[in-house]
PDB file of N, CA and C in Angstrom:
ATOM      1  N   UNK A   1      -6.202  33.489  37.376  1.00  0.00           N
ATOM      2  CA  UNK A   1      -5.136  33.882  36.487  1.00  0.00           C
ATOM      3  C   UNK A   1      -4.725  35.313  36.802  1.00  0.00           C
ATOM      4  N   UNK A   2      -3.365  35.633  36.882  1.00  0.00           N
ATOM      5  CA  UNK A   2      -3.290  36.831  37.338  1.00  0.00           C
ATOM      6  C   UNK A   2      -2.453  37.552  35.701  1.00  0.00           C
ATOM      7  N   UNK A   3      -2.142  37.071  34.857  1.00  0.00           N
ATOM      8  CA  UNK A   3      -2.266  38.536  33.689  1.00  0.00           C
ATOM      9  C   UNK A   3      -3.434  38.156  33.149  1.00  0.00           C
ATOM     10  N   UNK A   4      -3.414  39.358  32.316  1.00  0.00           N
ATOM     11  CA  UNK A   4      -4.649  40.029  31.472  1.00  0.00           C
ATOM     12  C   UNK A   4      -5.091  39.131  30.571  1.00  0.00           C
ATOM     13  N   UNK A   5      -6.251  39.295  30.793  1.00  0.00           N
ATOM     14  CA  UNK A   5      -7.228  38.317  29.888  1.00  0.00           C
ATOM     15  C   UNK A   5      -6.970  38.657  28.653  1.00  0.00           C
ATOM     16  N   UNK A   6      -6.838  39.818  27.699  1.00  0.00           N
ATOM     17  CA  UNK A   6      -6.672  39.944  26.477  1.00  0.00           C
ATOM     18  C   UNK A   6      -5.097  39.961  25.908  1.00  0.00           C
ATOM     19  N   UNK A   7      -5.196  38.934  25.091  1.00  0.00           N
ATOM     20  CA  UNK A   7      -3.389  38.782  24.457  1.00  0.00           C
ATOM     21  C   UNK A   7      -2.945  39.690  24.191  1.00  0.00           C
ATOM     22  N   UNK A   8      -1.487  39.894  24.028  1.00  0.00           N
ATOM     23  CA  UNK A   8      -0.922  40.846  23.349  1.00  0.00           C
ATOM     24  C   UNK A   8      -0.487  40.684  22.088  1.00  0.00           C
ATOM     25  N   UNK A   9      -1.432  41.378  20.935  1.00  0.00           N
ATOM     26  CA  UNK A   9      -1.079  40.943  19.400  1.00  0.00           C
ATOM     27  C   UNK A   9       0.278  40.524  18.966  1.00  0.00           C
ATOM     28  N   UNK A  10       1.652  40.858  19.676  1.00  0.00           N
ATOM     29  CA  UNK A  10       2.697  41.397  19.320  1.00  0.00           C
ATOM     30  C   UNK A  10       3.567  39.575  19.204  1.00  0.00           C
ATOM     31  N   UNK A  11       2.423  38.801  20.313  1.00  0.00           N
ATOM     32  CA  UNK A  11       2.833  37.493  20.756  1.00  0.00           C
ATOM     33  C   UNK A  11       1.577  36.221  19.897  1.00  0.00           C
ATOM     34  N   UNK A  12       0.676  36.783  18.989  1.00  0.00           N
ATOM     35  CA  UNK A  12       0.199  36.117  18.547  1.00  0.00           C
ATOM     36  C   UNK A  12       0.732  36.123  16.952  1.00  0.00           C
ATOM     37  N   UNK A  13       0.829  34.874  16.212  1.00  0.00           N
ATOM     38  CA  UNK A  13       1.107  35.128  14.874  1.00  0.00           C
ATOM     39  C   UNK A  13       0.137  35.630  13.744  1.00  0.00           C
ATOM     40  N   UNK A  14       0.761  35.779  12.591  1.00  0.00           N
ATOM     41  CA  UNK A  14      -0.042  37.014  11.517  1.00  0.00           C
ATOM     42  C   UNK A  14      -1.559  35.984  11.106  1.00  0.00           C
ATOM     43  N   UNK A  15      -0.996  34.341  10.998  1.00  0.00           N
ATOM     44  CA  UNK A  15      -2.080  33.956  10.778  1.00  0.00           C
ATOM     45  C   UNK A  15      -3.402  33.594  11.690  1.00  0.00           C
ATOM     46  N   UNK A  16      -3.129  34.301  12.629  1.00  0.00           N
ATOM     47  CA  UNK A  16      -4.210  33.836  13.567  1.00  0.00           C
ATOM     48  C   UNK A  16      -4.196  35.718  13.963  1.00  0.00           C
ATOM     49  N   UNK A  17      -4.041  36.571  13.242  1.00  0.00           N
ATOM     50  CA  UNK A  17      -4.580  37.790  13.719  1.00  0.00           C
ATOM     51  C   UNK A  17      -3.778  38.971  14.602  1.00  0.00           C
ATOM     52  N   UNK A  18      -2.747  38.229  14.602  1.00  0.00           N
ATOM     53  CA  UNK A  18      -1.515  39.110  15.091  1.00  0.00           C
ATOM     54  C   UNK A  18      -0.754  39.873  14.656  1.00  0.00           C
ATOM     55  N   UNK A  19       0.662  40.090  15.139  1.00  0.00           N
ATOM     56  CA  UNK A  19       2.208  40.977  13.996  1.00  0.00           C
ATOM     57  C   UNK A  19       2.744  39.950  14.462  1.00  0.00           C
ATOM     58  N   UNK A  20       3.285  38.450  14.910  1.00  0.00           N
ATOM     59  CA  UNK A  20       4.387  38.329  15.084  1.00  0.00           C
ATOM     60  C   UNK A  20       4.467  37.622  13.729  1.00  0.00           C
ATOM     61  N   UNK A  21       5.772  37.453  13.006  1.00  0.00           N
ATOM     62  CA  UNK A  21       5.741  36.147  12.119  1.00  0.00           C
ATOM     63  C   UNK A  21       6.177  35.018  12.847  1.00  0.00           C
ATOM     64  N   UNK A  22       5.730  34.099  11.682  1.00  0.00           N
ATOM     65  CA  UNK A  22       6.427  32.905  11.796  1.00  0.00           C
ATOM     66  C   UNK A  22       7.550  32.530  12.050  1.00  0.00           C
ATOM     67  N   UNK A  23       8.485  32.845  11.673  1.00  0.00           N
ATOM     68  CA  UNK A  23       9.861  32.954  11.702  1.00  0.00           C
ATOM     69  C   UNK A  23      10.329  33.463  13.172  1.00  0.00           C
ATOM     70  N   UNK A  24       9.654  34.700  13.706  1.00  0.00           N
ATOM     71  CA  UNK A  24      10.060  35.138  15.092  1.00  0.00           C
ATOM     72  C   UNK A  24       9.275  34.361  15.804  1.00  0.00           C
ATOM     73  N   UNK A  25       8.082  33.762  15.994  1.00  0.00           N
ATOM     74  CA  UNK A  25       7.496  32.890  16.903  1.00  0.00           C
ATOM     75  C   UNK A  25       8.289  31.421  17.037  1.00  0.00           C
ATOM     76  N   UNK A  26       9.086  31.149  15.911  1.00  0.00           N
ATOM     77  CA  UNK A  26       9.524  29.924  16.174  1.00  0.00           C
ATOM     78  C   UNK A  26      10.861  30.242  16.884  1.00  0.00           C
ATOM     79  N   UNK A  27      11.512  31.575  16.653  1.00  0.00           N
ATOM     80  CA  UNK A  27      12.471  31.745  17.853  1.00  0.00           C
ATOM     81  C   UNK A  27      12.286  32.297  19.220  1.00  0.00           C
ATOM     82  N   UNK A  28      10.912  32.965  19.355  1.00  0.00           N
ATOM     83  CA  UNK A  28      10.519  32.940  20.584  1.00  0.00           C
ATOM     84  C   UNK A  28      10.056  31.409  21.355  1.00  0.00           C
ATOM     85  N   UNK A  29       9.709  30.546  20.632  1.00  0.00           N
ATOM     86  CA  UNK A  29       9.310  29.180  21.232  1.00  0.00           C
ATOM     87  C   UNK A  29      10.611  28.769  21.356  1.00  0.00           C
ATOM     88  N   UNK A  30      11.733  28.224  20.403  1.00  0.00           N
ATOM     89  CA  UNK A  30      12.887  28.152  20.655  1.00  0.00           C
ATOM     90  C   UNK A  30      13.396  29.068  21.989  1.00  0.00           C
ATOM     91  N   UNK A  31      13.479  29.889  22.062  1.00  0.00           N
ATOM     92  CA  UNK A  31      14.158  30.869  23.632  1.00  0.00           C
ATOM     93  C   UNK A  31      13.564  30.307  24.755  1.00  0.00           C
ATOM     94  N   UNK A  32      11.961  30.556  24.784  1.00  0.00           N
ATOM     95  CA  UNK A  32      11.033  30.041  25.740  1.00  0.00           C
ATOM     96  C   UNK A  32      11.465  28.704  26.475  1.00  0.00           C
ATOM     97  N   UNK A  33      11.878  27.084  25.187  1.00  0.00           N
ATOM     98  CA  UNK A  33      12.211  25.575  26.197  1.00  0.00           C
ATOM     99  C   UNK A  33      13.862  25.901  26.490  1.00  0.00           C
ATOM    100  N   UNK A  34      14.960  27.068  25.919  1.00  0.00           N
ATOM    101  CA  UNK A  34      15.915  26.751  26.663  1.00  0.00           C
ATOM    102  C   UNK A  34      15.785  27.458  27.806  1.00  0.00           C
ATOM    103  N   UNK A  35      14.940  28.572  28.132  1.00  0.00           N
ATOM    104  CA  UNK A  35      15.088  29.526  29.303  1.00  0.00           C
ATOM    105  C   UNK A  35      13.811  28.720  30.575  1.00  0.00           C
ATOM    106  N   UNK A  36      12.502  28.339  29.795  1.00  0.00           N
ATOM    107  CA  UNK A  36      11.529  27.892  30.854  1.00  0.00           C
ATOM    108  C   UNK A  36      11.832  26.034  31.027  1.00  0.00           C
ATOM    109  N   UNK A  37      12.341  25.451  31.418  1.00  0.00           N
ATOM    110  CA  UNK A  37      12.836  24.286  31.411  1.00  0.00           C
ATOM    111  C   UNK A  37      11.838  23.771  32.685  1.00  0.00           C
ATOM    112  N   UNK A  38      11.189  24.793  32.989  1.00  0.00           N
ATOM    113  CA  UNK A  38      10.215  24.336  33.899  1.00  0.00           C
ATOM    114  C   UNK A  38       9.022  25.555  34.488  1.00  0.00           C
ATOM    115  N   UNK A  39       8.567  25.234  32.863  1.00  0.00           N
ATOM    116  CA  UNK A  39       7.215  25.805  32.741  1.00  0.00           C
ATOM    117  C   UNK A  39       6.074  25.630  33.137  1.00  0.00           C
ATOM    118  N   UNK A  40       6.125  24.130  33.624  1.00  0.00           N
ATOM    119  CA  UNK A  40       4.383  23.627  34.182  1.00  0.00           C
ATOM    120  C   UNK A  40       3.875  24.632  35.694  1.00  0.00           C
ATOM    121  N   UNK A  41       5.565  24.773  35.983  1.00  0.00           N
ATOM    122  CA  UNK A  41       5.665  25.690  37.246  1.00  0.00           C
ATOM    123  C   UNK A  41       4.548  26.991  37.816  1.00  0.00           C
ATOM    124  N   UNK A  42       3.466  27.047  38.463  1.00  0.00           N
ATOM    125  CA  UNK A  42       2.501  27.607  38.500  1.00  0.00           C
ATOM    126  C   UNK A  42       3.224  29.380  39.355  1.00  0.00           C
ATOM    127  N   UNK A  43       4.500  29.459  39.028  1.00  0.00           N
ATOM    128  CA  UNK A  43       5.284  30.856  39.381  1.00  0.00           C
ATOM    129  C   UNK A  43       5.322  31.381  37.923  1.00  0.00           C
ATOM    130  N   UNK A  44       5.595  30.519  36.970  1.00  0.00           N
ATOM    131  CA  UNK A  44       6.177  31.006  35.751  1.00  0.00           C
ATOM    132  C   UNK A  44       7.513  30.783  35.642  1.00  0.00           C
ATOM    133  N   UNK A  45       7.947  30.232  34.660  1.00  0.00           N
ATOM    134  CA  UNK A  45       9.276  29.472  34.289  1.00  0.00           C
ATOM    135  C   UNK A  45      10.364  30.579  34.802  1.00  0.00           C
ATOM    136  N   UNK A  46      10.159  31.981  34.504  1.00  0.00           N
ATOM    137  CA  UNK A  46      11.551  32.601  34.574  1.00  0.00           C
ATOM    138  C   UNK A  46      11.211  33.161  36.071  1.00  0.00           C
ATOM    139  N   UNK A  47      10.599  33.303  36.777  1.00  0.00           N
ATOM    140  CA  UNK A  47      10.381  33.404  38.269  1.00  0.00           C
ATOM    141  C   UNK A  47      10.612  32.281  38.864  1.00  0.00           C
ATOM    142  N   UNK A  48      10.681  31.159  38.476  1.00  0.00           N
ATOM    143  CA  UNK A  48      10.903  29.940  39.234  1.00  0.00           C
ATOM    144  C   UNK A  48      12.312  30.010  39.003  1.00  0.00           C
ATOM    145  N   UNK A  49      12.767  30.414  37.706  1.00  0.00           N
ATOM    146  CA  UNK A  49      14.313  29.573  37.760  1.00  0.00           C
ATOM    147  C   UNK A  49      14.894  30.854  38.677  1.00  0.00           C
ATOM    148  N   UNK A  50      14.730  31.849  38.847  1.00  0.00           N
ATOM    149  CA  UNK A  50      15.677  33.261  39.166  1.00  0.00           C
ATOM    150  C   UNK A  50      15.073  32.991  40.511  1.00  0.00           C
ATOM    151  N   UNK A  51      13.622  32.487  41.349  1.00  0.00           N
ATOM    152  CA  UNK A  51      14.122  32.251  42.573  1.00  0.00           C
ATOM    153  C   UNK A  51      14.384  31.305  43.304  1.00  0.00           C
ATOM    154  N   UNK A  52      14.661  30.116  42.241  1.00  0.00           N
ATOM    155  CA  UNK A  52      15.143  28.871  42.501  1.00  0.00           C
ATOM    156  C   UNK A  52      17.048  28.889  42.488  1.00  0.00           C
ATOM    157  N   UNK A  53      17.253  30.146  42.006  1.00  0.00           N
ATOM    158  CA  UNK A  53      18.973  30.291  41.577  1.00  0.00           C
ATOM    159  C   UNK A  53      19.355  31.072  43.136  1.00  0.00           C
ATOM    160  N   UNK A  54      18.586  31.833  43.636  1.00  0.00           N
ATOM    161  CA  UNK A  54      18.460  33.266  44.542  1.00  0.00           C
ATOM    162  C   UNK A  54      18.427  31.976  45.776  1.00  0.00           C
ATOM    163  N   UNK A  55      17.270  30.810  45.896  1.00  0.00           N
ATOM    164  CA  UNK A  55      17.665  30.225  47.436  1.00  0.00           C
ATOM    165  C   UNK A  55      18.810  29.243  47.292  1.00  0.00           C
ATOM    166  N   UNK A  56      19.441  28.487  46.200  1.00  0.00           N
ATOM    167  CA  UNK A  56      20.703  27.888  46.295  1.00  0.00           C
ATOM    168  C   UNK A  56      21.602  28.498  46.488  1.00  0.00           C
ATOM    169  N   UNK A  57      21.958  30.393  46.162  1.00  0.00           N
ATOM    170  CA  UNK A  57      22.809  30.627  46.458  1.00  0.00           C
ATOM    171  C   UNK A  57      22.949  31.448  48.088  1.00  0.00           C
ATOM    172  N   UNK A  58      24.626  31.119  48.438  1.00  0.00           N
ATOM    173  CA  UNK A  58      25.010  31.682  49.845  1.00  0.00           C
ATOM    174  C   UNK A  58      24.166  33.120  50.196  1.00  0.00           C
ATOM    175  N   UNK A  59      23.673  32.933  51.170  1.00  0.00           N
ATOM    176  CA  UNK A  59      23.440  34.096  52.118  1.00  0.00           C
ATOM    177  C   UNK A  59      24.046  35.452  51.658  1.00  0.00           C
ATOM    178  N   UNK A  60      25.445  35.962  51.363  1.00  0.00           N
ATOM    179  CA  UNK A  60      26.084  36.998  50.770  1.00  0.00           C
ATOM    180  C   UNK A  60      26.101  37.529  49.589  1.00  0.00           C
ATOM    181  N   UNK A  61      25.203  36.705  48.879  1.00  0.00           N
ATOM    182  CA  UNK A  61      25.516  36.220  47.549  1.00  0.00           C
ATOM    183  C   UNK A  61      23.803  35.987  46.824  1.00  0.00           C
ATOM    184  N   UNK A  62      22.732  36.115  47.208  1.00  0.00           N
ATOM    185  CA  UNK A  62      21.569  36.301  46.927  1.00  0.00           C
ATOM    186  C   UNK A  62      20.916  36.935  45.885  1.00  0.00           C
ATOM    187  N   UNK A  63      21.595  38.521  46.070  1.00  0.00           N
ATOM    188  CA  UNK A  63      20.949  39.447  45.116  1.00  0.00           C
ATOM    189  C   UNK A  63      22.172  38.994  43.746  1.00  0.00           C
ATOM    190  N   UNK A  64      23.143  39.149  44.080  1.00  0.00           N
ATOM    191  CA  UNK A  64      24.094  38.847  42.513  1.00  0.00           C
ATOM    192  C   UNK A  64      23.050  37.446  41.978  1.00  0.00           C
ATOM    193  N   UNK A  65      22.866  36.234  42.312  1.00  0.00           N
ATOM    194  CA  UNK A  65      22.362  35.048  41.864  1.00  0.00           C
ATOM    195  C   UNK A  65      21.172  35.694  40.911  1.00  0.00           C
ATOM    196  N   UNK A  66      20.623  36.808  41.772  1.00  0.00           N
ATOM    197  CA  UNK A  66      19.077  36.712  40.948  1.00  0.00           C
ATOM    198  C   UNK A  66      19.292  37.713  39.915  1.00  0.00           C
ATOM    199  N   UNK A  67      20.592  38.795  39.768  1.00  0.00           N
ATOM    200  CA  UNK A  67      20.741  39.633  38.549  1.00  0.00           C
ATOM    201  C   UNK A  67      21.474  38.518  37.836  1.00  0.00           C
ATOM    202  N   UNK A  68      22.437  37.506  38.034  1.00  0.00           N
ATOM    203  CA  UNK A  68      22.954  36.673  37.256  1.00  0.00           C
ATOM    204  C   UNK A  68      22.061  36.022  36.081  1.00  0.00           C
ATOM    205  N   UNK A  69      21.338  34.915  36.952  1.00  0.00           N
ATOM    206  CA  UNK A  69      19.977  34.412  36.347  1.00  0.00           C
ATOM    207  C   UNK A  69      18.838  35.075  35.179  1.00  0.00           C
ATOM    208  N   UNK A  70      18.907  36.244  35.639  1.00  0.00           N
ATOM    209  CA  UNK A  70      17.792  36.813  34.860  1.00  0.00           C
ATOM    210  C   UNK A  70      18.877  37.779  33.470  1.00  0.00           C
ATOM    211  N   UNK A  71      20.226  37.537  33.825  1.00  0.00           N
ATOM    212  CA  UNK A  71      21.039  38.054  32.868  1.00  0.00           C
ATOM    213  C   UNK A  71      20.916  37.101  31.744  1.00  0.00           C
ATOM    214  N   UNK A  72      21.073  35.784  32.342  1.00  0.00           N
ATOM    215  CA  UNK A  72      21.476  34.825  31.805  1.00  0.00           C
ATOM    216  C   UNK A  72      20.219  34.330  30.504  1.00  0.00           C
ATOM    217  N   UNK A  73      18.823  34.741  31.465  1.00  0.00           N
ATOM    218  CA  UNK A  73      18.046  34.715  30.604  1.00  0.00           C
ATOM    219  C   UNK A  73      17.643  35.530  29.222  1.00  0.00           C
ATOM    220  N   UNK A  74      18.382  36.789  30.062  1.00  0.00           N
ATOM    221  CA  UNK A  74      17.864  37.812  28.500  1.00  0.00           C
ATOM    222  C   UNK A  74      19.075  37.506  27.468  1.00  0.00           C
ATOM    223  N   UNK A  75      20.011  36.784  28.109  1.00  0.00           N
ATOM    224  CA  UNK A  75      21.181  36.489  26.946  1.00  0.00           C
ATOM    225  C   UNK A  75      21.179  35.143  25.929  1.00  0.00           C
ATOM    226  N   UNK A  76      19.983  34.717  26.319  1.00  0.00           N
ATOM    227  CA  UNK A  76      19.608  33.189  25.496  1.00  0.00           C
ATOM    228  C   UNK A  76      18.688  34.147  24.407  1.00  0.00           C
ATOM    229  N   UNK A  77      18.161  35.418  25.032  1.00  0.00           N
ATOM    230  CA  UNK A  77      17.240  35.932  23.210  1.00  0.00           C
ATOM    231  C   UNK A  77      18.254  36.055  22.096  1.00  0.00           C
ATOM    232  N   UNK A  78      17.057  35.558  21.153  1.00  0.00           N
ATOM    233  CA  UNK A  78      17.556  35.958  20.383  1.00  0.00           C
ATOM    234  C   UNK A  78      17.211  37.379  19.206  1.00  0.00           C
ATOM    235  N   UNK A  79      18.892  38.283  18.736  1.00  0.00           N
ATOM    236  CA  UNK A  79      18.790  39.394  18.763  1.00  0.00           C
ATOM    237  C   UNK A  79      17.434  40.163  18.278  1.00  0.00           C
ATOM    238  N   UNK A  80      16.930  39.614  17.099  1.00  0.00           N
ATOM    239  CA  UNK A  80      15.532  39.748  16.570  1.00  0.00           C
ATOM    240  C   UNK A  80      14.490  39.999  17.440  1.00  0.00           C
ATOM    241  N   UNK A  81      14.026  38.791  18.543  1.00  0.00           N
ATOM    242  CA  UNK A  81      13.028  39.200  19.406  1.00  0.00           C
ATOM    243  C   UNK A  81      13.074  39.460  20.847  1.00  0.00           C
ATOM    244  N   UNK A  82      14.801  40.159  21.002  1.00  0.00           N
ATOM    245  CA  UNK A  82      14.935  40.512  22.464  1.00  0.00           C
ATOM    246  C   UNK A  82      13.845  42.036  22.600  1.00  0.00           C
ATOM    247  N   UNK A  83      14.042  43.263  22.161  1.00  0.00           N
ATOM    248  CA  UNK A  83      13.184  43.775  22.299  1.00  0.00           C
ATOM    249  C   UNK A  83      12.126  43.350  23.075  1.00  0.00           C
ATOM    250  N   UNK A  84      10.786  42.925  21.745  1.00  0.00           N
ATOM    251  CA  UNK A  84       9.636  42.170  22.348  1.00  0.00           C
ATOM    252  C   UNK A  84       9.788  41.785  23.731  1.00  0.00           C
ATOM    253  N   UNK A  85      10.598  40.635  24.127  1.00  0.00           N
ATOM    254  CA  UNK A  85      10.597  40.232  25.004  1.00  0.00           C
ATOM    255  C   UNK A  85      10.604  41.067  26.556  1.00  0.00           C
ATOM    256  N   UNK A  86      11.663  41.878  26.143  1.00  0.00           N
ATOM    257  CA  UNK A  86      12.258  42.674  27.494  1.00  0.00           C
ATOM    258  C   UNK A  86      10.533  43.768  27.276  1.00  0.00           C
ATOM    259  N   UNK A  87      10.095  44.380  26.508  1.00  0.00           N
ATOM    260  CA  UNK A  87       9.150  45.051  26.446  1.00  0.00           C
ATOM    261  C   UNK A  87       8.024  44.810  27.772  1.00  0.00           C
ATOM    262  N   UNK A  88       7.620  43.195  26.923  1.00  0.00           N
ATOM    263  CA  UNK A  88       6.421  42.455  27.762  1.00  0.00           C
ATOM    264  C   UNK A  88       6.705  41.901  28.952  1.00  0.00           C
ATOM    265  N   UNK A  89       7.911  42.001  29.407  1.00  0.00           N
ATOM    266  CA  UNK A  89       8.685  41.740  30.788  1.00  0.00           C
ATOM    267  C   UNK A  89       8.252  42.728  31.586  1.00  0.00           C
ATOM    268  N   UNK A  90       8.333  44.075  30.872  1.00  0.00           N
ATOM    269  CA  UNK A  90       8.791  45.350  31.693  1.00  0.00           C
ATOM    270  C   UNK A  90       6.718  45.826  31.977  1.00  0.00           C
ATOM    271  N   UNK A  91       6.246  45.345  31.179  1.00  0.00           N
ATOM    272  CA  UNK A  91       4.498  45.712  31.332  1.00  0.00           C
ATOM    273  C   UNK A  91       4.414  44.951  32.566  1.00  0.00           C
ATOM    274  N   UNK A  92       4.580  43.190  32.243  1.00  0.00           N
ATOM    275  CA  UNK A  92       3.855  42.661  33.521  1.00  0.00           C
ATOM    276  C   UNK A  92       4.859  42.213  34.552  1.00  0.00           C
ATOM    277  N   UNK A  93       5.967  43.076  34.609  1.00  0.00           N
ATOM    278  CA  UNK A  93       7.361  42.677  35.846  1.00  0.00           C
ATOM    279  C   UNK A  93       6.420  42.984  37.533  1.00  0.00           C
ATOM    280  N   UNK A  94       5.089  43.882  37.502  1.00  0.00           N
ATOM    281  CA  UNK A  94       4.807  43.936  38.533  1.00  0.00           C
ATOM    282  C   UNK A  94       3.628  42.655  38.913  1.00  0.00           C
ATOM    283  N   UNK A  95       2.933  42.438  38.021  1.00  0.00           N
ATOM    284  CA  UNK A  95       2.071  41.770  38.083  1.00  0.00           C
ATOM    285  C   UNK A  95       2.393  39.995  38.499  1.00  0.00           C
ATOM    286  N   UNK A  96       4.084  39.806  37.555  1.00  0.00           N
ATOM    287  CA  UNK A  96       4.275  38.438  37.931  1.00  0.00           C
ATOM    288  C   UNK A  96       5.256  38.394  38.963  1.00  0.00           C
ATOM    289  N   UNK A  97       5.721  39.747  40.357  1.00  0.00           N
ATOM    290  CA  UNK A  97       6.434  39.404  41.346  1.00  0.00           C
ATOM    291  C   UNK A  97       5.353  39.660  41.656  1.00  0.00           C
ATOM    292  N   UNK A  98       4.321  40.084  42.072  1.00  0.00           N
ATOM    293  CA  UNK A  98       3.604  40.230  42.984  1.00  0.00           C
ATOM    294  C   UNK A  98       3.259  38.864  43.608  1.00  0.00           C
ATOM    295  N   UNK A  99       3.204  37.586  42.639  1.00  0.00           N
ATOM    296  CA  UNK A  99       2.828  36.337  43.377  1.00  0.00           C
ATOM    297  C   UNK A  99       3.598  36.153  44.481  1.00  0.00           C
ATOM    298  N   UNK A 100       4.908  36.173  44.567  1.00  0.00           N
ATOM    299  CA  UNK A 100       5.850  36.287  45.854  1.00  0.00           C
ATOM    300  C   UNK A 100       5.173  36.830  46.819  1.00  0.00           C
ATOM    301  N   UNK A 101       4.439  37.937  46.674  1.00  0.00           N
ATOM    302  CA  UNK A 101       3.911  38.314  48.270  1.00  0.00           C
ATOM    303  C   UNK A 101       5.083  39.400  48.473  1.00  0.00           C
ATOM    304  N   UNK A 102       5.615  40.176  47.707  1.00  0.00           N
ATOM    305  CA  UNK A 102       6.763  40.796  48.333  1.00  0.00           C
ATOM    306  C   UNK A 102       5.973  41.601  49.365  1.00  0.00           C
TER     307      UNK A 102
END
């Protein structure tokens, strides 16, 4: 497993020992099946879709596909738990390209 063994409270709910509520976990799960539509994916749903968008598109046209994609994704949050989201993006953004091998 390459993130951190210990959760981040911020993503666990209040009744199991966390801050998130209820209410924001069910719109983070909501965001999560329209954005990871293919989560079993052992890249991680939003690395699979942004470099699954990056090799369909033209040769000239590569880097726009993969700022498109990942636009596209932070624009399905919703306003409440975009924060959060972009936060815990920005901690492990090195940890989950690194699988690429860049």
């Amino acid at each position: 497993m390459i993130l951190p063994k210990i959760r981040d409270e911020r993503f666990i709910t209040v009744r199991r020992g966390g801050t998130l509520s209820d209410e924001d976990h069910h719109l983070l799960a909501i965001w999560a099946v329209a954005v990871a539509h293919v989560a079993a994916h052992e890249l991680g749903a939003a690395a699979y879709a942004i470099r699954a968008a990056v090799a369909a598109a033209p040769e000239n046209q590569k880097e726009e596909a993969r700022v498109k994609e990942r636009q596209w994704q932070l624009d399905q949050l919703p306003g409440k738990i975009r924060a959060l989201v972009v936060d815990d993006q920005r901690l492990r953004n090195d940890i989950c390209w690194s699988v690429f091998g860049n």
